[in-house]
C-alpha atoms as a PDB file:
ATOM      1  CA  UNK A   1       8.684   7.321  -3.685  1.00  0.00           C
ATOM      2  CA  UNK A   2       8.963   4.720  -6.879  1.00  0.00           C
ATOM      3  CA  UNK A   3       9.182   1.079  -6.751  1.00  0.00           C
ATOM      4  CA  UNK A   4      10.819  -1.101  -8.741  1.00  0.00           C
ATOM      5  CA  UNK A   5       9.347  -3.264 -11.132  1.00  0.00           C
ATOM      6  CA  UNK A   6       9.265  -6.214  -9.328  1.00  0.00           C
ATOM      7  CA  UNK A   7       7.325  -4.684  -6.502  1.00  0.00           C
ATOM      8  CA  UNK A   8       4.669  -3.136  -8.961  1.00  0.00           C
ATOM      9  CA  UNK A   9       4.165  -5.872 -10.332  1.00  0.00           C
ATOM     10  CA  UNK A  10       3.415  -8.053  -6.572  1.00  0.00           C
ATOM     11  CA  UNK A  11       1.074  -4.717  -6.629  1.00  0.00           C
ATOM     12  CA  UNK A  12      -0.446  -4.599  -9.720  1.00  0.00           C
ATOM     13  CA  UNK A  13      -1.438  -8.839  -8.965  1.00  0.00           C
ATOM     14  CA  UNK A  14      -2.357  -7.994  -5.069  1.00  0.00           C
ATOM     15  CA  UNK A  15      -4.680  -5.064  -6.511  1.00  0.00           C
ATOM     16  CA  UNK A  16      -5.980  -7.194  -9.620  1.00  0.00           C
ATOM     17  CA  UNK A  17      -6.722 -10.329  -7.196  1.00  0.00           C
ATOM     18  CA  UNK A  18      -8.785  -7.657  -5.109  1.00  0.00           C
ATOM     19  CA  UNK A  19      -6.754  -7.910  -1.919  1.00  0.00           C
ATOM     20  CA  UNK A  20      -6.683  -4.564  -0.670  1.00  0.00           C
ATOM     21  CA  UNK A  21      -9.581  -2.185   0.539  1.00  0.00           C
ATOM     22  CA  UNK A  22     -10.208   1.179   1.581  1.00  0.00           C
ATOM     23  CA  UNK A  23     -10.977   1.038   5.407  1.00  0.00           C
ATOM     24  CA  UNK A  24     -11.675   4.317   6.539  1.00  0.00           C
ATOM     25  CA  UNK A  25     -10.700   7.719   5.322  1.00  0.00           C
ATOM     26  CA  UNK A  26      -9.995  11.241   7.943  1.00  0.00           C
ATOM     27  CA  UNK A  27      -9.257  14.644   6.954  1.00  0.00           C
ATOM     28  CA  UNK A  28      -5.193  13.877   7.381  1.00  0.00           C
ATOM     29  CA  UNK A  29      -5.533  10.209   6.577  1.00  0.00           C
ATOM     30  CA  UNK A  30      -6.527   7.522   4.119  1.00  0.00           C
ATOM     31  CA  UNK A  31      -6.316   3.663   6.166  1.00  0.00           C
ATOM     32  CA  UNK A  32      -6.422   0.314   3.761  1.00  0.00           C
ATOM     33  CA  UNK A  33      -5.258  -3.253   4.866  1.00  0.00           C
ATOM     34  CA  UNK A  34      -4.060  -5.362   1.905  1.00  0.00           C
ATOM     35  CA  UNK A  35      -3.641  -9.069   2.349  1.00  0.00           C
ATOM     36  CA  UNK A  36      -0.391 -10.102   1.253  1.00  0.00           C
ATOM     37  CA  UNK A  37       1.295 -13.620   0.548  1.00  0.00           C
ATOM     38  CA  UNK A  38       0.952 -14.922   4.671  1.00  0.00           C
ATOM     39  CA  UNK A  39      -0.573 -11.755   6.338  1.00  0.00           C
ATOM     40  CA  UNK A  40      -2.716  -8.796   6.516  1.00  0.00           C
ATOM     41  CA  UNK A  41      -0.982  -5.062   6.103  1.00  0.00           C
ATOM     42  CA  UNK A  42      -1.926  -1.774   7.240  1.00  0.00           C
ATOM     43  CA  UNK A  43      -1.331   0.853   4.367  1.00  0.00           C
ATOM     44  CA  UNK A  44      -1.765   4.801   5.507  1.00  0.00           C
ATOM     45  CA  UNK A  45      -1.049   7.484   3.277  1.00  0.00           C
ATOM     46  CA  UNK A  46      -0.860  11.046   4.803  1.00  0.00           C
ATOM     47  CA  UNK A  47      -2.711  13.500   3.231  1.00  0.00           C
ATOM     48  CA  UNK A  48      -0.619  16.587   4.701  1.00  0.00           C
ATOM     49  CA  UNK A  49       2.629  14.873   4.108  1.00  0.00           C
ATOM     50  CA  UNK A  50       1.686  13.402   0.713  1.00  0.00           C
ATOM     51  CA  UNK A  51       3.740  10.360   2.373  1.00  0.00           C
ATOM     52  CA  UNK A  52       2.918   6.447   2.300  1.00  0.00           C
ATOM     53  CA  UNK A  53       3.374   3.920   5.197  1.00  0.00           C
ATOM     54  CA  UNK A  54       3.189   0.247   5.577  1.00  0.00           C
ATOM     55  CA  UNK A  55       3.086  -1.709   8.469  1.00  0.00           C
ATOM     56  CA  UNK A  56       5.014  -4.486   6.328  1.00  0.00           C
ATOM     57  CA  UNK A  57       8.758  -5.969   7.137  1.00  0.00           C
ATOM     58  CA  UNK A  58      10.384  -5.098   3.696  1.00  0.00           C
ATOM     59  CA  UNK A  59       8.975  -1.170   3.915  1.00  0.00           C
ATOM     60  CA  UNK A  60      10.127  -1.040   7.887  1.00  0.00           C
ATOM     61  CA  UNK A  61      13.658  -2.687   6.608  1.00  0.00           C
ATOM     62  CA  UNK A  62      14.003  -0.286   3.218  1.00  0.00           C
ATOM     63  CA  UNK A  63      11.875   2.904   3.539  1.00  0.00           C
ATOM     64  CA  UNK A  64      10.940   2.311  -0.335  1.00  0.00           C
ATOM     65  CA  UNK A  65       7.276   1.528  -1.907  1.00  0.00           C
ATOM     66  CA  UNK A  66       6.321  -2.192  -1.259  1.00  0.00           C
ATOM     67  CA  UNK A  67       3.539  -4.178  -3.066  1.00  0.00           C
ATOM     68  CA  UNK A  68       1.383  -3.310  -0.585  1.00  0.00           C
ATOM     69  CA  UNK A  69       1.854   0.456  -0.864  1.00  0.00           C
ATOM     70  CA  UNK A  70       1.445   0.159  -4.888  1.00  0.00           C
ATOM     71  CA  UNK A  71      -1.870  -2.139  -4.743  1.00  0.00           C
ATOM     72  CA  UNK A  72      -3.688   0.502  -2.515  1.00  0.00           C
ATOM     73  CA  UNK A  73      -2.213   3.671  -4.574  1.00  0.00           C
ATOM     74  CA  UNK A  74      -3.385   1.258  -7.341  1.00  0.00           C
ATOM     75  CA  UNK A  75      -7.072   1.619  -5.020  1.00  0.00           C
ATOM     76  CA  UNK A  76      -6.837   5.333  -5.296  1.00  0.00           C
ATOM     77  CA  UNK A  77      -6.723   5.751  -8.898  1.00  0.00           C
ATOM     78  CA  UNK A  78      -9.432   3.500  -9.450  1.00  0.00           C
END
């Protein structure tokens, strides 16, 4: 999954700004909320599936990486 520049970028501020945090982590799964512009997201990446999720509108709506997804991957490499 890529994003586009645009959306890195959102991430790259979101993750600089230190908006997003690890929650918890499981054996399958890795939970952080990010706080976006106006609300709060859920960000899950599956270990097994090596797959990222957001609870966000635009990732629902387009299946691609959002900022959201790219601040907490952002989190991971850390």
């Amino acid at each position: 999954m890529t994003a586009s520049e645009e959306v890195k970028k959102k991430g790259l501020n979101l993750f600089s700004a230190g908006k997003v945090k690890k929650d918890f982590e499981t054996d399958r799964r890795t939970h952080f909320s990010v706080q976006g512009e106006t609300e709060k997201h859920s960000v899950i990446f599956d270990k097994e599936k090596n797959n990222w999720s957001c609870d966000c509108r635009y990732f629902a709506l387009t299946q691609k990486m959002c900022s959201h997804i790219v601040a907490a991957e952002l989190l991971t490499k850390e």
